[in-house]
Protein backbone atom coordinates (compact mmCIF):
# COMPACT_ATOMS: atom_id res chain seq x y z
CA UNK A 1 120.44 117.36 136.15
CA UNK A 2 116.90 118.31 134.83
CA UNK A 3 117.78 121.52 132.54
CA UNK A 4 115.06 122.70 130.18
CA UNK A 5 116.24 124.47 127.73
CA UNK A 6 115.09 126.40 124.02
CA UNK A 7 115.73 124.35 121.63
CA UNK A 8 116.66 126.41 118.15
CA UNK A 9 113.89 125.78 115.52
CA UNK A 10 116.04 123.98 112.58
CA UNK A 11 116.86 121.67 115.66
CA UNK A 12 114.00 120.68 116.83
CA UNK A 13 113.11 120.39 112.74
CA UNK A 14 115.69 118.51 112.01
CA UNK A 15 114.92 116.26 115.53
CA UNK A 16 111.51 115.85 114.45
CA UNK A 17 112.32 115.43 110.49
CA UNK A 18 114.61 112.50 111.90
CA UNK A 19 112.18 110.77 114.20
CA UNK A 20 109.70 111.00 111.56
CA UNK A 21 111.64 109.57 109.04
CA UNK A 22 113.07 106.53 111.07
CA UNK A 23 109.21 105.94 112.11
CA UNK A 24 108.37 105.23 108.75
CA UNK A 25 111.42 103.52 107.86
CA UNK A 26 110.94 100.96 110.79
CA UNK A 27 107.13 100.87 110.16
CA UNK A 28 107.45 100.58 106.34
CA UNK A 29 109.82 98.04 105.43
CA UNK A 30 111.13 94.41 106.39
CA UNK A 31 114.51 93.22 105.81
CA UNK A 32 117.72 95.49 105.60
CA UNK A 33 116.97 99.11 105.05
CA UNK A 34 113.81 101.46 105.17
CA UNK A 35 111.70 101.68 101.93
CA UNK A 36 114.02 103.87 99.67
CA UNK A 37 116.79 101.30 100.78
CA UNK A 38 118.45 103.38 103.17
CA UNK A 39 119.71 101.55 106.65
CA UNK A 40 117.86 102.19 109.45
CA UNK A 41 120.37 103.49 112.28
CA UNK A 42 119.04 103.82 116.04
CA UNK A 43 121.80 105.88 117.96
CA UNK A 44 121.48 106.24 122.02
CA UNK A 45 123.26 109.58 122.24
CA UNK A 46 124.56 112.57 120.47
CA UNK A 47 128.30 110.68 120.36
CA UNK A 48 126.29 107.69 118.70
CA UNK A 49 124.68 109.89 116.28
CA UNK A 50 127.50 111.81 114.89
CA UNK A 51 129.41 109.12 114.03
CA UNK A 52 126.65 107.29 112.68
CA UNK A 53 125.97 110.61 110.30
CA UNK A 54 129.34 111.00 109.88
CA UNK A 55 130.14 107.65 108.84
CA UNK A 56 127.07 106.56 107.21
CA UNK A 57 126.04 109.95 105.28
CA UNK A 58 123.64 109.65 102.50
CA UNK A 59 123.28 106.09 102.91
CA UNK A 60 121.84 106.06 106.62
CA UNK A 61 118.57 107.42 108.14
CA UNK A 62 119.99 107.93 111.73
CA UNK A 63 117.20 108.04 115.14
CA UNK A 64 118.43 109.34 118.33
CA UNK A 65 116.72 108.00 121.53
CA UNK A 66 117.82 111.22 123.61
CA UNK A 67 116.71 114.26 121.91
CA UNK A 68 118.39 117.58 122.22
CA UNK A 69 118.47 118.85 125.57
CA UNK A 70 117.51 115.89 127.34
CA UNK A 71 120.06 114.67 130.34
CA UNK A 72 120.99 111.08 128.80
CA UNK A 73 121.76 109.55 131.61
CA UNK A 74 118.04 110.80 132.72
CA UNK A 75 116.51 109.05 129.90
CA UNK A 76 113.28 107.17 129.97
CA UNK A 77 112.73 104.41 127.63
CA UNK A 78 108.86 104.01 126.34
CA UNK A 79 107.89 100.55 125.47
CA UNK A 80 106.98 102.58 121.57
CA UNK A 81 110.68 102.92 121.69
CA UNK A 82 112.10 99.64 122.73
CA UNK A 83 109.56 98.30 119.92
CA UNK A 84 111.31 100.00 117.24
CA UNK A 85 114.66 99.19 118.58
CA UNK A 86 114.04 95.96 117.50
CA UNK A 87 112.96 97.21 113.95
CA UNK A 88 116.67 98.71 113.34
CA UNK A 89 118.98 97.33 111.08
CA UNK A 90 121.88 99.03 113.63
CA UNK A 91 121.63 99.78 117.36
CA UNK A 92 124.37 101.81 118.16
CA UNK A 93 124.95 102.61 122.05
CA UNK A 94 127.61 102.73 124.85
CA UNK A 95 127.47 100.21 127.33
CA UNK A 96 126.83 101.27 130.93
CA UNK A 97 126.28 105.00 130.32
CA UNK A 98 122.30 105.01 130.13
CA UNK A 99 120.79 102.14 131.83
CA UNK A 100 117.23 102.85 130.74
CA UNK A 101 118.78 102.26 127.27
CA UNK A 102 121.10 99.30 127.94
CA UNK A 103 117.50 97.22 129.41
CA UNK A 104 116.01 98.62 126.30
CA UNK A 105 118.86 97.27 123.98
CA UNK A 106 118.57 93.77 125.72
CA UNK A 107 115.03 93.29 125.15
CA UNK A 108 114.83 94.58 121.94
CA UNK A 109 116.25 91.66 119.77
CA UNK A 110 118.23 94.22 117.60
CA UNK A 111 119.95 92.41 114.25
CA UNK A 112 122.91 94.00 114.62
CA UNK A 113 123.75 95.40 118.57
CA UNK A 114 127.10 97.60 118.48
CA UNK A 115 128.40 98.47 121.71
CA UNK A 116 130.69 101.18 121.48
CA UNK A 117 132.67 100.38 124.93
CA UNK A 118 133.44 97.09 123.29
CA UNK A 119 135.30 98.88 120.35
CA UNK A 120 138.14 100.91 122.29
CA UNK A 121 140.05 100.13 125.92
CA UNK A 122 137.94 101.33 129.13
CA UNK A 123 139.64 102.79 131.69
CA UNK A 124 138.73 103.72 135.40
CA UNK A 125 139.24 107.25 136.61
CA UNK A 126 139.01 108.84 139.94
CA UNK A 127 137.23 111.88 140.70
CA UNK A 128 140.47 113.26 140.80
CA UNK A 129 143.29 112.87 138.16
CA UNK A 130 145.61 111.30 140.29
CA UNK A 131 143.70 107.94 141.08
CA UNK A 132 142.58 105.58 138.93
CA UNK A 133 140.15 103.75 141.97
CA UNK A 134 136.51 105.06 140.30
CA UNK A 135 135.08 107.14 142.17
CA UNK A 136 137.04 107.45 145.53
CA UNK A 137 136.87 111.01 145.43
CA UNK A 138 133.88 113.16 145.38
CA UNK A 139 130.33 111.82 145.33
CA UNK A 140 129.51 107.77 145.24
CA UNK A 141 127.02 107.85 142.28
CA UNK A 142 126.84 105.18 140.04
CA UNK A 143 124.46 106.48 137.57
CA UNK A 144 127.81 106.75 135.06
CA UNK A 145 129.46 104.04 136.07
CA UNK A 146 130.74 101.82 133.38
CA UNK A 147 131.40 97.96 133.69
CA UNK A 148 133.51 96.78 136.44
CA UNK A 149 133.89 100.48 137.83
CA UNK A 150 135.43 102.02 134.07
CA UNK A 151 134.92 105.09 132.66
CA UNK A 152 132.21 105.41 129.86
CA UNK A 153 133.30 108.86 128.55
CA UNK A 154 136.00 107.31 126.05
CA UNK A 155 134.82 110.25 123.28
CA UNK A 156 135.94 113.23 125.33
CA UNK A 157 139.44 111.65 124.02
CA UNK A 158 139.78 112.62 120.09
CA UNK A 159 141.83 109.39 120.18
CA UNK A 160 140.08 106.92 121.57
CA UNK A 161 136.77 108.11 119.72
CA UNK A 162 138.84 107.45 116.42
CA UNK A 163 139.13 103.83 117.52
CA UNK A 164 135.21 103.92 118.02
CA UNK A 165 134.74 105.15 114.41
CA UNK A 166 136.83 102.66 113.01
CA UNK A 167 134.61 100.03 114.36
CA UNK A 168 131.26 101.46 113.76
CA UNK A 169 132.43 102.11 109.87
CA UNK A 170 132.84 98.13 110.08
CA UNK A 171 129.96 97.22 111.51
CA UNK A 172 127.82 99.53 109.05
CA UNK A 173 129.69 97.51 106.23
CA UNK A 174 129.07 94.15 107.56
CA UNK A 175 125.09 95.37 108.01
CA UNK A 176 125.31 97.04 104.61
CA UNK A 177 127.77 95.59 101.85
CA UNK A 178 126.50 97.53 98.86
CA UNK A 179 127.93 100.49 100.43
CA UNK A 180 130.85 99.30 102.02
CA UNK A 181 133.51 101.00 100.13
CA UNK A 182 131.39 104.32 101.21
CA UNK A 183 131.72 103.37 104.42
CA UNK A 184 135.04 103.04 104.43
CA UNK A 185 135.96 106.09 102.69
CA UNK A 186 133.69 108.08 105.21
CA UNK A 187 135.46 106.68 108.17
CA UNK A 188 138.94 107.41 106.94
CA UNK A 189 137.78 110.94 106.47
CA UNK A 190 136.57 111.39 110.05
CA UNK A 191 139.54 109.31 111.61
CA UNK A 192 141.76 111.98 109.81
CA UNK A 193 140.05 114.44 111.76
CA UNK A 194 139.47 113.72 114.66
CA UNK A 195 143.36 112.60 114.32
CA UNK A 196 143.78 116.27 113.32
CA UNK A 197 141.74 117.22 116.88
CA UNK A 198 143.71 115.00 118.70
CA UNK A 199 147.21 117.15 117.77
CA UNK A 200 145.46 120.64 118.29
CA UNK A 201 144.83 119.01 121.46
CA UNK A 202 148.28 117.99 122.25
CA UNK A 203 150.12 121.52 120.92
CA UNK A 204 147.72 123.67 122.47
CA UNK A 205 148.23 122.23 125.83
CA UNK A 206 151.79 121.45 125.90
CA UNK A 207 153.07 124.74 126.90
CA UNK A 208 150.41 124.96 129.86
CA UNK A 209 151.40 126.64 133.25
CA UNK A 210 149.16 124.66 134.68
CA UNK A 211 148.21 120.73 134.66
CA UNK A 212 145.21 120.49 137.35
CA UNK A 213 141.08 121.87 135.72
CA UNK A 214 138.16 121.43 138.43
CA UNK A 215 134.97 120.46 136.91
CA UNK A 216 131.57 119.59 138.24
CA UNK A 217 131.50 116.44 136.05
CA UNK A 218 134.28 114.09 136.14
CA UNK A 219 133.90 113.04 132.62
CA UNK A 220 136.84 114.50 131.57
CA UNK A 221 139.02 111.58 132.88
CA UNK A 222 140.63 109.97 129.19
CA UNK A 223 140.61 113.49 127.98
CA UNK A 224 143.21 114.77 131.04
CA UNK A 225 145.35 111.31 130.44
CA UNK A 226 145.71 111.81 127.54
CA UNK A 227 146.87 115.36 127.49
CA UNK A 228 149.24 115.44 131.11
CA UNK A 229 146.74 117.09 132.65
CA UNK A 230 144.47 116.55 136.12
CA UNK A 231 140.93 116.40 136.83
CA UNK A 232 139.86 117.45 140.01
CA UNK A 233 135.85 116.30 139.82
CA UNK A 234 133.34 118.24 142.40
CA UNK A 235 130.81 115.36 142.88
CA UNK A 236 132.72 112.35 141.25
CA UNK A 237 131.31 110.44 138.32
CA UNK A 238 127.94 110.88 138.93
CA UNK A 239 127.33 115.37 138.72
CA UNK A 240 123.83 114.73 140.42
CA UNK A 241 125.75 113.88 143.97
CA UNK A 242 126.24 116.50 146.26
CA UNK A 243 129.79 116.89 147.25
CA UNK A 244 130.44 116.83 150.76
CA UNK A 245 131.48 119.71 152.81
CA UNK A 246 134.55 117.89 153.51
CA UNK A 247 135.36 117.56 149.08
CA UNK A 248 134.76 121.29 148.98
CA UNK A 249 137.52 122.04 151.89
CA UNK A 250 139.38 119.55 149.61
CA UNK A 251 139.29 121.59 146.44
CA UNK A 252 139.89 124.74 148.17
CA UNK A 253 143.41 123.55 149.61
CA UNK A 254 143.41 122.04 145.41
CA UNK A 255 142.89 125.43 143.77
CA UNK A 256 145.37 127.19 146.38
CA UNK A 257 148.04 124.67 145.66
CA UNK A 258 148.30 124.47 142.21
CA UNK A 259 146.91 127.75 141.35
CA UNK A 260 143.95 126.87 139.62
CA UNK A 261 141.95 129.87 138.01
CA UNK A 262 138.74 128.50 136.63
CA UNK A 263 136.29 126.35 137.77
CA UNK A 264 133.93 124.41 135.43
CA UNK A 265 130.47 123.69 134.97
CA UNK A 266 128.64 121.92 131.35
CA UNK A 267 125.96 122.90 129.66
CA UNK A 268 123.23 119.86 130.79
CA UNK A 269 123.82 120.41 134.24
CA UNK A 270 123.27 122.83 137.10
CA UNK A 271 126.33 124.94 137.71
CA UNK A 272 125.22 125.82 141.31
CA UNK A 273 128.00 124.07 142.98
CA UNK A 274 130.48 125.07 140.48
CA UNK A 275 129.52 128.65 141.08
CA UNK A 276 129.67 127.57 145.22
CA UNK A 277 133.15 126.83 144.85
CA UNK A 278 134.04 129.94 142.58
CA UNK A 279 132.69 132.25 145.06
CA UNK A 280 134.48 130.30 147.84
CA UNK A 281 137.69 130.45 146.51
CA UNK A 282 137.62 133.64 144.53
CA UNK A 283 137.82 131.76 141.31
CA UNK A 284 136.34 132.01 137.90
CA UNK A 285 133.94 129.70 136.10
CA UNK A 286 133.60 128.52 132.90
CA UNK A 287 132.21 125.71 130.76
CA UNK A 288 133.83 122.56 129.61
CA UNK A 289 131.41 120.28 127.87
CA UNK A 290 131.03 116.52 128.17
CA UNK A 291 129.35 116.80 124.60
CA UNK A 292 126.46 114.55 125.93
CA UNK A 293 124.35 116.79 123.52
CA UNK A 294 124.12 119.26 121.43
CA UNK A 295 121.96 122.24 121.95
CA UNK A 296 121.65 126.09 121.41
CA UNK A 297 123.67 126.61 124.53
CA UNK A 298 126.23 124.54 123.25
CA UNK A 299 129.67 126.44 122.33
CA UNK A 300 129.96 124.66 118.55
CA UNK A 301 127.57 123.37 116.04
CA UNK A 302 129.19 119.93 116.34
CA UNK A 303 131.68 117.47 118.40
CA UNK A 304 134.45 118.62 116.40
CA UNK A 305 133.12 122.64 117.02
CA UNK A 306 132.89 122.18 120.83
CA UNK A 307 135.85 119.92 121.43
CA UNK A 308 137.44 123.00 119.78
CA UNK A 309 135.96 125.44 122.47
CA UNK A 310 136.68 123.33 125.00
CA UNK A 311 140.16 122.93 124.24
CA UNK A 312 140.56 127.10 124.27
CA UNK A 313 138.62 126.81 127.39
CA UNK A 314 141.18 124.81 128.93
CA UNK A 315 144.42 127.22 127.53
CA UNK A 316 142.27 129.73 129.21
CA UNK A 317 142.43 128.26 132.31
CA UNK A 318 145.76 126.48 132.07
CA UNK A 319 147.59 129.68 131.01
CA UNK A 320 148.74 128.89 127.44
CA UNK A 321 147.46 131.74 125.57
């Protein structure tokens, strides 16, 4: 899943304005908050940083260990990094997803750790929407696997990502009191929205002709649950394994029975055996995106923008509009 990509200029700005200003937070000050008594947040991933931002707002300077574009499960850790991991007043990561980060996180002796899986219910998911036995179908990668075999992707569902706000808005109140009322205020916002999400989700897929969406990626697992629908996943959990020729046949006799239309492919990774399978089967492709990141390929400006395209995406496929 190496992509390179253009990254858009106020990006990379903004990336860089970021990185620069956590540096000197973490290098400047000791004790709670940077030197202008800001909190010093250290997010893994793009789902870590926007509800840090989101939550946290004026009161948080907020570091990202993957940058835009970069694969996060792909992720390299330097020992720079780890270093001012420890400096952080918050760590904020998912458990299991990146396991460069998760050795990182251990040695880093963080004041206040928040693991995100430990904040909502994991789940396991198949490969294909009708199992729940982790990655039976498709390829055998583990590089996503969560604890015990579950699920990491819990913020592809607008509800169970509400449940991860809630928490994180509590633990930047316990790590900063003076702004706790902020903090709560800020959470309740998002919470309403992604709340909001959750029921554009629901109408906008209730009418569907169809229930069953292949994908490359079989992140989508909470996300299908929780709308009646059923991922069919290419290469399983893990979108570097190659499917087999025997999964392909599979998907065929899949997209034959239940009339499936589209097949799709994300934006970090390579759509090659999407496409494979589109030309097999006479089927279209397009994207639905595990919002690992955000960059100028991405179909929104945000989570709440490209949840938004996904979700027409999906009444594309599905036949509701």
């Amino acid at each position: 899943m190496n992509v390179r990509r253009l990254i858009p200029a106020a990006a990379l700005a903004g990336a860089v304005a970021l990185g620069a200003t956590a540096l000197t937070a973490c290098s400047g000050a000791a004790g709670t908050g940077g030197a202008d008594g800001t909190l010093r947040v250290t997010a893994s991933f793009y789902p870590m940083q926007f509800l840090a931002e989101q939550i946290g707002k004026d009161h948080v300077k907020v570091d990202t260990l993957t940058k835009p574009g970069v694969e996060p499960h792909d992720l390299e850790i330097t020992p720079k990094q780890t270093a001012q991991l420890g400096e952080a007043d918050v760590i904020l990561y998912l458990k299991s997803l990146q396991p460069a980060v998760d050795k990182a996180v251990a040695q880093s002796g963080g004041k206040n750790i928040v693991d995100a899986a430990t904040l909502t219910t994991l789940e396991s998911h198949g490969a294909s929407g009708h199992d729940h036995d982790h990655g039976q179908e498709g390829g055998d990668g583990h590089s996503e696997e969560g604890q015990a075999g579950t699920d990491p992707h819990v913020w592809l569902d607008p509800a169970k990502y509400a449940e991860v706000a809630q928490g994180v808005g509590k633990a930047l109140e316990k790590a900063d009191p003076d702004h706790a009322a902020d903090y709560r205020k800020n959470t309740d916002e998002l919470v309403t929205r992604l709340t909001g999400l959750d029921t554009e989700f629901k109408d906008g897929l209730a009418g569907a002709a169809g229930k069953t969406f292949i994908t490359t990626h079989a992140a989508f697992g909470y996300l299908a649950e929780r709308y009646g629908l059923d991922q069919e996943g290419i290469s399983g959990v893990d979108p570097e394994s190659e499917p087999s020729p025997a999964r392909m046949k599979e998907l065929q006799a899949v997209a034959r029975k239940d009339n499936v239309s589209t097949v799709f492919f994300e934006t970090l990774a390579s759509d090659k055996t999407a496409k494979t399978l589109a030309a097999d089967t006479g089927l279209k492709t397009d994207v639905l995106d595990p919002l690992e990141g955000i960059t100028e390929s991405s179909q929104g400006a945000d989570y709440v923008e490209v949840m938004r395209s996904n979700l027409k995406n999906l009444q594309k496929a599905l036949g509701t509009n």
